[in-house]
Protein backbone atom coordinates (compact mmCIF):
# COMPACT_ATOMS: atom_id res chain seq x y z
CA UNK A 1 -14.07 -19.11 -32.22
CA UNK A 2 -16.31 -19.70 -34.83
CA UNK A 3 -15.62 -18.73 -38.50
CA UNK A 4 -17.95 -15.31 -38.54
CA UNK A 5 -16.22 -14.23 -35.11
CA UNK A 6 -12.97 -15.04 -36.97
CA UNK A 7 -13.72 -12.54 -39.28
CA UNK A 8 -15.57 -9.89 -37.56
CA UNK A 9 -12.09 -9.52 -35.09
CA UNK A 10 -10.12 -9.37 -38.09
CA UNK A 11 -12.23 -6.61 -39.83
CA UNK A 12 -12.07 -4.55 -36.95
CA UNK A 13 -8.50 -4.71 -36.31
CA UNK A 14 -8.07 -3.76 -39.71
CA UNK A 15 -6.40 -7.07 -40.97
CA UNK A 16 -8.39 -7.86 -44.49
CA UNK A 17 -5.42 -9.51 -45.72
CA UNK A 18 -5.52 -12.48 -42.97
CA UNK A 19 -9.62 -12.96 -44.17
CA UNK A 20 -8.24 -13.29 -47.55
CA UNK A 21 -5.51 -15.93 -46.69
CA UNK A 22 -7.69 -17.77 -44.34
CA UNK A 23 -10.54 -18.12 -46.79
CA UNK A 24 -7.67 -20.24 -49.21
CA UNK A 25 -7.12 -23.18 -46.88
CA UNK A 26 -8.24 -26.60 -46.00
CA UNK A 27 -9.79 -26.99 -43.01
CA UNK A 28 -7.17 -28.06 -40.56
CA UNK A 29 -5.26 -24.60 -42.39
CA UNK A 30 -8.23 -22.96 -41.38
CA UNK A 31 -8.23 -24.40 -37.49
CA UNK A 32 -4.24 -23.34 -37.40
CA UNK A 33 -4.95 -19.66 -38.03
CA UNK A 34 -7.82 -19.19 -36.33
CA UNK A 35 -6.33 -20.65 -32.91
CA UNK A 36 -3.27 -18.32 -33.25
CA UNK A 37 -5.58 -15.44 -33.83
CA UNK A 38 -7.45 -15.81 -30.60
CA UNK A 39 -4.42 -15.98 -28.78
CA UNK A 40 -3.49 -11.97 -30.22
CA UNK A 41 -3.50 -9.27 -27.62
CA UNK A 42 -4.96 -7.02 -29.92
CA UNK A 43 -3.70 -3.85 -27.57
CA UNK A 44 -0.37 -4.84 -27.98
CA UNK A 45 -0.77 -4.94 -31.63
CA UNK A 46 -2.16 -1.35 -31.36
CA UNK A 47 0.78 0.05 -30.00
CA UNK A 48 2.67 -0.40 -32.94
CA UNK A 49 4.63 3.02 -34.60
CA UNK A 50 3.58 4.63 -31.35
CA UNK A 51 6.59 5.60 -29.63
CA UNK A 52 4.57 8.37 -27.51
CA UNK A 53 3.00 5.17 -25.82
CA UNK A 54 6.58 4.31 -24.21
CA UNK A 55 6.07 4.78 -20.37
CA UNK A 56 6.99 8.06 -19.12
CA UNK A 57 9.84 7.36 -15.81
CA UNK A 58 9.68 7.94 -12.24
CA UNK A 59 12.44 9.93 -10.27
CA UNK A 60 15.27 8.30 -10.60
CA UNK A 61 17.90 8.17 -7.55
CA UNK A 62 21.05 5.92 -7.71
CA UNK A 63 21.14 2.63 -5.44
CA UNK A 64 23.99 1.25 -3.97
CA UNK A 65 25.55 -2.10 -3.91
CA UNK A 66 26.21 -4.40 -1.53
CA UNK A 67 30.01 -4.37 -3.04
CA UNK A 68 33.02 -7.32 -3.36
CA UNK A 69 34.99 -5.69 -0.30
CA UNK A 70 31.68 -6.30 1.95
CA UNK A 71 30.92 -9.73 0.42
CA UNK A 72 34.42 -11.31 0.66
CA UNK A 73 34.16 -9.97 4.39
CA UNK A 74 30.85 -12.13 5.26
CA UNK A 75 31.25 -14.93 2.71
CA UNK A 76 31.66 -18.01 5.10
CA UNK A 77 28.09 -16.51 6.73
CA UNK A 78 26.52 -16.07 2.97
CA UNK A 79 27.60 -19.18 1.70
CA UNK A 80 26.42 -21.12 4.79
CA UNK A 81 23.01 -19.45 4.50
CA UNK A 82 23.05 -20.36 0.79
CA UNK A 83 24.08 -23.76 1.20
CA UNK A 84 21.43 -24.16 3.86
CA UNK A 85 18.53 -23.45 1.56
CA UNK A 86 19.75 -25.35 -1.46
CA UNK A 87 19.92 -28.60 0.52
CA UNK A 88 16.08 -27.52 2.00
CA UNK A 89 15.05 -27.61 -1.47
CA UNK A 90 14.44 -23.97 -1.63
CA UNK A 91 16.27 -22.78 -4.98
CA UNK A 92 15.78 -23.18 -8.41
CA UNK A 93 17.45 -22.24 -11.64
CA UNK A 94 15.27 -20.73 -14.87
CA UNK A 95 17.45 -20.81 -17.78
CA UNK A 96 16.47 -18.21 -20.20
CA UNK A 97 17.16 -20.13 -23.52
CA UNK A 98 14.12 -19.32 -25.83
CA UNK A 99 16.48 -17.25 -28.56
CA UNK A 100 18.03 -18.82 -31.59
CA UNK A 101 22.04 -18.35 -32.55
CA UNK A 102 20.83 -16.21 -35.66
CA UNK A 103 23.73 -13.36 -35.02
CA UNK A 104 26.49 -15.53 -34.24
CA UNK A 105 25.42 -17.76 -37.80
CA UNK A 106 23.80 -20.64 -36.27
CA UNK A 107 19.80 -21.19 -37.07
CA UNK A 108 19.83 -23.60 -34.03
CA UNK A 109 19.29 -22.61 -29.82
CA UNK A 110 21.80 -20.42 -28.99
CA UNK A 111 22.63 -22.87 -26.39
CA UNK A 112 24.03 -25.15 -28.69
CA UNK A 113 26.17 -22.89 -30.22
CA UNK A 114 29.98 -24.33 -29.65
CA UNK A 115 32.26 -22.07 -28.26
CA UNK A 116 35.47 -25.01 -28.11
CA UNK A 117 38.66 -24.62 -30.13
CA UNK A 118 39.84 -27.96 -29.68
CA UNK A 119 37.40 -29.77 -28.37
CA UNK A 120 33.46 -29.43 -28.51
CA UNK A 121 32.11 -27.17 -25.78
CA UNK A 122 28.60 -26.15 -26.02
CA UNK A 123 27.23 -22.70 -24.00
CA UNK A 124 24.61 -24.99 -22.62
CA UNK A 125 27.51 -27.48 -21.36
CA UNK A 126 29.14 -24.31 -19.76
CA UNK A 127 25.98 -23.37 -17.69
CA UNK A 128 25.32 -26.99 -16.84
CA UNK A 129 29.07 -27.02 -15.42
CA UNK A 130 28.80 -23.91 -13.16
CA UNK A 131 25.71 -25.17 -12.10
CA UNK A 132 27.00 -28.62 -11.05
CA UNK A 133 29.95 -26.42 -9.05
CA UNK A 134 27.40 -25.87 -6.58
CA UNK A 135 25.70 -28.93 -6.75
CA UNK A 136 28.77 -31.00 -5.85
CA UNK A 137 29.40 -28.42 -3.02
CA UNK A 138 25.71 -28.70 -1.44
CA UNK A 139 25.41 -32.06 -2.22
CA UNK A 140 21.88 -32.40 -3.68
CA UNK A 141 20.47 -30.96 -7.13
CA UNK A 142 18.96 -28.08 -7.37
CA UNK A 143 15.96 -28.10 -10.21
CA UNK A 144 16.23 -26.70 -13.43
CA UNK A 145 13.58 -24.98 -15.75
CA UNK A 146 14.41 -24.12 -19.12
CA UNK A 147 12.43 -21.59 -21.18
CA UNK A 148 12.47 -22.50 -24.84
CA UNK A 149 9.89 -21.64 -27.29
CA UNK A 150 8.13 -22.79 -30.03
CA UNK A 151 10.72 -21.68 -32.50
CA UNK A 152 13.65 -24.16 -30.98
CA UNK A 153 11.86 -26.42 -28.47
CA UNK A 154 12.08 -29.78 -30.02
CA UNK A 155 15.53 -29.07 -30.67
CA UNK A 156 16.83 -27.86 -27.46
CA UNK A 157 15.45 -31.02 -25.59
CA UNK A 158 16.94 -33.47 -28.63
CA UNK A 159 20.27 -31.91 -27.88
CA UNK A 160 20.17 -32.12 -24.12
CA UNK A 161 19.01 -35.44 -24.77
CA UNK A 162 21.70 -36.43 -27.00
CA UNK A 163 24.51 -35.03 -24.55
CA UNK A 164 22.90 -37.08 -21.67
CA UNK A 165 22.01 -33.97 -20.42
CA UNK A 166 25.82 -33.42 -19.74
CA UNK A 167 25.65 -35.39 -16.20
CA UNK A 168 23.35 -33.50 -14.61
CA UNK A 169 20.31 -35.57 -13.98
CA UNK A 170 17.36 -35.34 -15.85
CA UNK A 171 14.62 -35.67 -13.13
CA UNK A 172 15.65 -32.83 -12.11
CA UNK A 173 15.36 -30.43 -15.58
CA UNK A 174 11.80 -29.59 -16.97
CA UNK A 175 11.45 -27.65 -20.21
CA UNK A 176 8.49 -25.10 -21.09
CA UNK A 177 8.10 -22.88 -24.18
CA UNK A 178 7.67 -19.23 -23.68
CA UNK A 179 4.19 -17.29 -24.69
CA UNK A 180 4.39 -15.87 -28.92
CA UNK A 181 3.72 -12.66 -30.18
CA UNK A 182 2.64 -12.04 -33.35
CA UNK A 183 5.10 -9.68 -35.86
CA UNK A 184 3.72 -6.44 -37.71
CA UNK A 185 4.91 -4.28 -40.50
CA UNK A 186 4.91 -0.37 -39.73
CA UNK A 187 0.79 0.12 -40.33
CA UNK A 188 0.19 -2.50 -37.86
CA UNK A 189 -0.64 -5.38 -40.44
CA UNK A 190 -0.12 -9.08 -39.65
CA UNK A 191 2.74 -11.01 -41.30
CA UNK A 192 2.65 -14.08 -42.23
CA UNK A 193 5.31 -16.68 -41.81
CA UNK A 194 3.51 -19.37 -44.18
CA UNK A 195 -0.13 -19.81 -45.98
CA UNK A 196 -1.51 -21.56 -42.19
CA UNK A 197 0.53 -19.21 -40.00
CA UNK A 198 1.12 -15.92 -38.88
CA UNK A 199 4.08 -14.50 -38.46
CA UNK A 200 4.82 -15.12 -34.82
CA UNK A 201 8.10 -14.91 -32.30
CA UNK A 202 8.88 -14.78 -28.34
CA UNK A 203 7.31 -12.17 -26.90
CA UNK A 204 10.45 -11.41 -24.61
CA UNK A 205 11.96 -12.88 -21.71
CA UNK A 206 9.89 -10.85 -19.36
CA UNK A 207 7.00 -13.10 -19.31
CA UNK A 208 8.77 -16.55 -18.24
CA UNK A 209 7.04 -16.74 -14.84
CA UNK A 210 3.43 -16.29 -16.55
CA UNK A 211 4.88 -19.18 -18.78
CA UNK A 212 5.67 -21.30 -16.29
CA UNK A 213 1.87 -21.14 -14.89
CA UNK A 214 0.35 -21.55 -18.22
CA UNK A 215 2.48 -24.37 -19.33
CA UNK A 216 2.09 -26.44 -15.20
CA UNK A 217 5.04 -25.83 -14.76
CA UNK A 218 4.49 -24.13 -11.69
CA UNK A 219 2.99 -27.02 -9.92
CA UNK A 220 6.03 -28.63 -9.72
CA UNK A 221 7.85 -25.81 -8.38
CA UNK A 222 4.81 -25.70 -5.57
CA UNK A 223 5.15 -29.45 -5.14
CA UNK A 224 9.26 -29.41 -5.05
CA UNK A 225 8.73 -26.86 -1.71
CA UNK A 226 10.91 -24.30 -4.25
CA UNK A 227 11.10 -20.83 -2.55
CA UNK A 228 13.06 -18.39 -4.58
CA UNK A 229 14.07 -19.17 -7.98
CA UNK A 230 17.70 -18.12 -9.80
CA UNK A 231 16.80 -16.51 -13.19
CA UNK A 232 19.55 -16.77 -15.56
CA UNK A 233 20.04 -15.86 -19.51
CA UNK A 234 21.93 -18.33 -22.20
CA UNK A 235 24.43 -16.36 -23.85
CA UNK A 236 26.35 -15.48 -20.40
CA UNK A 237 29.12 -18.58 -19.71
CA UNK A 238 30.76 -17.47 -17.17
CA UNK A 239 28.04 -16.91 -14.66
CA UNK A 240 27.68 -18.48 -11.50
CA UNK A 241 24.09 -20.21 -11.23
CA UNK A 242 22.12 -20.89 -7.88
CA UNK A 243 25.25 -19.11 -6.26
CA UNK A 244 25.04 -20.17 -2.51
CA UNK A 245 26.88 -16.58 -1.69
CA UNK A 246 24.05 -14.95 -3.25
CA UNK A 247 21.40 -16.50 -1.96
CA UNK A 248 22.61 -16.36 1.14
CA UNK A 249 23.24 -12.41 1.16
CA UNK A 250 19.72 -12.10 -0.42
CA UNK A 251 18.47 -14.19 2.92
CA UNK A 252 20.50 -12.15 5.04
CA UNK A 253 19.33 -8.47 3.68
CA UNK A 254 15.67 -9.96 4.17
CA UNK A 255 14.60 -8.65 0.69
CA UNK A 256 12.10 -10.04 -1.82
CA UNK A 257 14.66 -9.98 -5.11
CA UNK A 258 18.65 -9.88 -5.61
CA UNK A 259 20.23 -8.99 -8.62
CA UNK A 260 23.98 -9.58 -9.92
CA UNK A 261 25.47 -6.07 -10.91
CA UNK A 262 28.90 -5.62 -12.33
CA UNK A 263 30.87 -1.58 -12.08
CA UNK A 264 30.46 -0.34 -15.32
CA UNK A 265 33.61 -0.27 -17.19
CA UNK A 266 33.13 3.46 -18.23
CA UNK A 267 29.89 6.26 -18.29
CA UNK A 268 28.88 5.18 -21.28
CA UNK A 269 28.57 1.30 -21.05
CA UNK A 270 25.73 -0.28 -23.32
CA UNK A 271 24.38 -1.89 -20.17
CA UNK A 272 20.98 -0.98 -18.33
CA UNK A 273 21.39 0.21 -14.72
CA UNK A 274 20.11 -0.90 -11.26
CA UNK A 275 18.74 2.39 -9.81
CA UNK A 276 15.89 3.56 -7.53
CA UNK A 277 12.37 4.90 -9.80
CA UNK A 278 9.77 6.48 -7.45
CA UNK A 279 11.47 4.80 -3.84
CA UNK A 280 10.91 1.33 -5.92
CA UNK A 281 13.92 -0.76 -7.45
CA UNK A 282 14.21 -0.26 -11.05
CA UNK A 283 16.73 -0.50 -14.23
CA UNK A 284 17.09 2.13 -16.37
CA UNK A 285 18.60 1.36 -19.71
CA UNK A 286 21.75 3.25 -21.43
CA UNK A 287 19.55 4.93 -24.37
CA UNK A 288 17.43 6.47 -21.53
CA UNK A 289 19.62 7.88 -19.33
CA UNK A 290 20.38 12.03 -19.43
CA UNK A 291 24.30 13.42 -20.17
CA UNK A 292 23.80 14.37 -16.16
CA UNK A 293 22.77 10.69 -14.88
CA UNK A 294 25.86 9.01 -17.13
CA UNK A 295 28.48 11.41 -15.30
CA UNK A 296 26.54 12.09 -11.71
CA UNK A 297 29.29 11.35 -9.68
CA UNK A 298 29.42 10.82 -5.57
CA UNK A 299 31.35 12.55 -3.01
CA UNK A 300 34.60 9.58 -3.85
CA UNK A 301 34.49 10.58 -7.55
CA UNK A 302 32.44 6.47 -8.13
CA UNK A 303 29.79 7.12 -10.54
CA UNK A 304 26.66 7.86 -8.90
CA UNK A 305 25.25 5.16 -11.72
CA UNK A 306 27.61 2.64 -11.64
CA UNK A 307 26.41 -0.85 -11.06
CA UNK A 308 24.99 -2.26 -14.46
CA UNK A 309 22.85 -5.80 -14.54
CA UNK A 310 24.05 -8.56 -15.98
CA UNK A 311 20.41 -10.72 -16.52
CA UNK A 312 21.01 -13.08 -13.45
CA UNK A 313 18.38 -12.17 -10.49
CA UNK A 314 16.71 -13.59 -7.76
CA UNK A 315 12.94 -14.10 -6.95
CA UNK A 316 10.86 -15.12 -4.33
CA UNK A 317 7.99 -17.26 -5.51
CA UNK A 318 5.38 -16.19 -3.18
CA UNK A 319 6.19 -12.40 -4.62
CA UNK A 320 6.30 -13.47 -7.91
CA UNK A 321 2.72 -14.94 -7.43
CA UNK A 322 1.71 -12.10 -6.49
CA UNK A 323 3.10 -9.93 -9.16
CA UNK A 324 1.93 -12.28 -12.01
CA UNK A 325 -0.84 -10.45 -13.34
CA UNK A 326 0.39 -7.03 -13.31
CA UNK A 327 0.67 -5.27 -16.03
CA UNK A 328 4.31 -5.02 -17.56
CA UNK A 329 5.72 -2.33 -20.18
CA UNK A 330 5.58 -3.95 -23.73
CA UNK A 331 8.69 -2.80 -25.79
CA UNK A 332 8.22 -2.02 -29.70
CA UNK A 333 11.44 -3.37 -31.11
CA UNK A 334 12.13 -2.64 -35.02
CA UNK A 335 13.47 -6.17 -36.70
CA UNK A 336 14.19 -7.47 -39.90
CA UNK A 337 10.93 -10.14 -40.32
CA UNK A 338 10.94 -12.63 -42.58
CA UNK A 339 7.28 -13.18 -44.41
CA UNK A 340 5.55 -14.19 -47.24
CA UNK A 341 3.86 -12.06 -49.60
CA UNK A 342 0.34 -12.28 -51.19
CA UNK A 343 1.73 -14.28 -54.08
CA UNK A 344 3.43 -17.11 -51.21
CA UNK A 345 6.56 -15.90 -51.87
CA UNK A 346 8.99 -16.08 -48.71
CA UNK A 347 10.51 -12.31 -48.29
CA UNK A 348 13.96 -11.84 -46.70
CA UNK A 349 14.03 -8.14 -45.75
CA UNK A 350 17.88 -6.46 -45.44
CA UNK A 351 16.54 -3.76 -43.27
CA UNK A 352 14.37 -3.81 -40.67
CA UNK A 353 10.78 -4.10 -41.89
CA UNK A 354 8.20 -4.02 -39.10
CA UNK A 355 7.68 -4.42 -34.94
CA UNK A 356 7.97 -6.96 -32.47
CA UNK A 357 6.59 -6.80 -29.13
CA UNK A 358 8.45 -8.08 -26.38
CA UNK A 359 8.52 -8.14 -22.15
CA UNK A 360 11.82 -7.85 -20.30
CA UNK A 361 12.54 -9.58 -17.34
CA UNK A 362 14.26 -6.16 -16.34
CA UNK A 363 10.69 -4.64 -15.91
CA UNK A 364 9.70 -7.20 -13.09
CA UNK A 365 12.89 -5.59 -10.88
CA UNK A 366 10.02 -2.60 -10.87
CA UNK A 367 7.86 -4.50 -9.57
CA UNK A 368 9.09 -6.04 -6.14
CA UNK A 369 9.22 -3.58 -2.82
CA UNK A 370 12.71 -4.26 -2.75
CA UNK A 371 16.35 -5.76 -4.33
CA UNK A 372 20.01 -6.62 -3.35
CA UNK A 373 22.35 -5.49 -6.17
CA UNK A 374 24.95 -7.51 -5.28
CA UNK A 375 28.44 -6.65 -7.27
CA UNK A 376 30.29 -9.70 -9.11
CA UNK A 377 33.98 -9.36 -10.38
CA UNK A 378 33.10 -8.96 -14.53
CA UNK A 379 36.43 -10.82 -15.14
CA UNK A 380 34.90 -14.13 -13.14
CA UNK A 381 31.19 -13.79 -13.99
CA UNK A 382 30.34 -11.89 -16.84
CA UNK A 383 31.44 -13.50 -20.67
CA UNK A 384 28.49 -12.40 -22.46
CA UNK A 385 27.93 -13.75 -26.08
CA UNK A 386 25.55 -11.34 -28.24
CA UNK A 387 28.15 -10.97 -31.01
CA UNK A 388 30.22 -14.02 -33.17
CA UNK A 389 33.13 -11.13 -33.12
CA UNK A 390 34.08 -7.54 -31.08
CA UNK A 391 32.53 -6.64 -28.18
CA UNK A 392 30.73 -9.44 -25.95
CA UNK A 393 31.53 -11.71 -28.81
CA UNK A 394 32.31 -15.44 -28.83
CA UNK A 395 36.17 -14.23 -28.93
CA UNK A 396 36.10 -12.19 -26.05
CA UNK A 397 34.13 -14.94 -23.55
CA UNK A 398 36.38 -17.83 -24.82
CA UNK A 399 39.48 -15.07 -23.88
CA UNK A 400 37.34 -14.97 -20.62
CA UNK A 401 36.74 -18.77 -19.86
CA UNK A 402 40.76 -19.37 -20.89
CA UNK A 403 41.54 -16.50 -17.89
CA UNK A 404 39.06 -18.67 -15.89
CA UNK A 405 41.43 -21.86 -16.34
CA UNK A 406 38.35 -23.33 -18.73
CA UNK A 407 40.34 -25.70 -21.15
CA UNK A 408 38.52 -24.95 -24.75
């Protein structure tokens, strides 16, 4: 892009301030900016302190779940479908780990966050443990791609080098960094995170597969013969990765996606919902669901809504292909955004300040024809950490692990 084109984009987006900065610096300043400019989606950008532009829903009908009763009877079958495929070299793992530890008090990867009380045990550790479960059980390694991004990448693959990538071998873990988005304050105007740089952050977990074809690392899925991949996020330690029952059940149903669902613990859980939109699999979220959808009830008295996600799905990679470049709700999320001012000063805002755009992997479920909610016990598999204390806290998944017979 050359300088005029620079500034021509800028003027018409309405962004005189970012002219103003860039005219300050050196040249190599000058290359910085201008490459993450080109990169903007400008029509995200434009959607911000629009909430009318939030997509309107579908009909919404409750789906059920293949449920524990049903599993437990046909687990020898599952698990020896499962097993099957993870020795053909059919499954992978994607590690969702592109967040930082900010709201548990770390500035690190969340994954390195330690979670021991008398020894060191990292929440990456933890996932690399349940993953090896399965591993020794099948017998072969099952490859693992782990989303970072640009804010902890160096870091994340230090530490896993540093721990020896705690056993599990490394020929068989690739990292990639996640696509940025830039940050906004509520008239739409570009913050900057230093004199060269904008303000930028990742733009959600929802665009990890796009990430993984922009970054190559989709080749070596192709070239690995990798058929369905296990999507998985950090903060969840007691989840069961590349789960050979799961596959297997998602092989048996014959659909295109499975997710992991867990009964809500009561109408009004925090926790998005696997549901039918339009005839098509879908998750609505807690803040969007009516007083009538939170107590719809069946004929048995269950809730008619009553199988919440838990962020651990799986994909087929021929369908995911094929999904790749379809267009995917951007959510406008109000955060507290660090900048610097027009003076250089570095701003740390108490209250939320401006927009950030981000995609959620929960919007792909839309996407595919079809999807196995498959219930989990939450006692065994779901310990998520979002919180350092209260509710899906660091206390509550160590109480978890402990119930698990995980020595901390």
């Amino acid at each position: 892009m050359s300088e005029k084109e620079l500034i021509d984009r800028l003027e018409e987006h309405g962004q005189e301030h970012i002219i103003e900065a860039y005219k300050k610096l050196d040249a190599a300043g000058k290359e910085k900016l201008a490459a993450q400019v080109e990169k903007i989606d400008w029509s995200i950008v434009a959607m911000a302190g629009h909430g009318d532009l939030a997509q309107e829903r579908g009909k919404l009908e409750p789906l059920s779940a293949l449920e524990v009763s049903e599993i437990e009877k046909n687990r020898a079958k599952y698990e020896t479908l499962g097993l099957d495929a993870i020795r053909a070299g059919k499954v992978g793992a994607v590690l969702l780990a592109g967040g930082q530890g900010t709201r548990l008090g770390s500035d690190g990867p969340k994954g390195k966050y330690n979670i021991g009380l008398t020894k060191e045990v990292f929440i990456f550790e933890r996932l690399i443990r349940n993953l090896s479960d399965v591993t020794d059980k099948a017998g072969c390694y099952v490859p693992l791609y782990v989303m970072t991004s640009d804010k902890n990448n160096d870091e994340t693959i230090a530490f896993f080098e540093e721990k020896n990538y705690f056993g599990y071998p490394k020929d068989y873990v690739l990292f990639f960094k996640q696509e940025m988005a830039p940050s906004v304050d509520f008239n739409g105007k570009l913050y900057m995170e230093a004199p060269d740089s904008l303000s930028l952050s990742p733009n959600g977990n929802g665009g990890w597969f796009y990430s993984m074809a922009v970054t190559g690392v989709l080749k070596d899925i192709k070239a690995r013969g990798v058929e369905w991949l296990n999507i998985f996020a950090v903060d969840n330690v007691l989840q069961r990765i590349a789960d050979p029952v799961f596959v297997g059940a998602t092989l048996d149903s014959g659909c295109v996606s499975g997710a992991k669902v867990v009964r809500k613990a009561e109408p009004m859980e925090k926790i998005g919902v696997l549901c039918l939109e339009d005839g098509r699999p879908s998750i609505v979220e807690y803040y969007e669901m009516t007083e009538e959808i939170i107590n719809s009830r069946n004929a048995d008295g269950e809730l008619s809504y009553n199988f919440g996600v838990i962020l651990n799905y799986l994909f087929r990679v021929d369908k995911l292909e094929e999904i790749m470049s379809a267009k995917m709700p951007v959510h406008v999320v109000e955060k507290k955004i660090p900048y610097i001012n027009e003076k250089g000063e570095v701003i740390k805002p108490e209250t939320p300040n401006g927009y950030k755009f981000e995609l959620l992997v929960l919007d792909m479920i839309h996407l595919f024809e079809n999807c196995l909610s498959y219930e989990v016990v939450r006692d065994y598999e779901f310990a998520p950490i979002k919180n350092k204390t209260g509710v899906d806290s660091v206390d509550s998944a160590r109480a978890l692990l402990q119930k698990n017979g995980v020595a901390l």
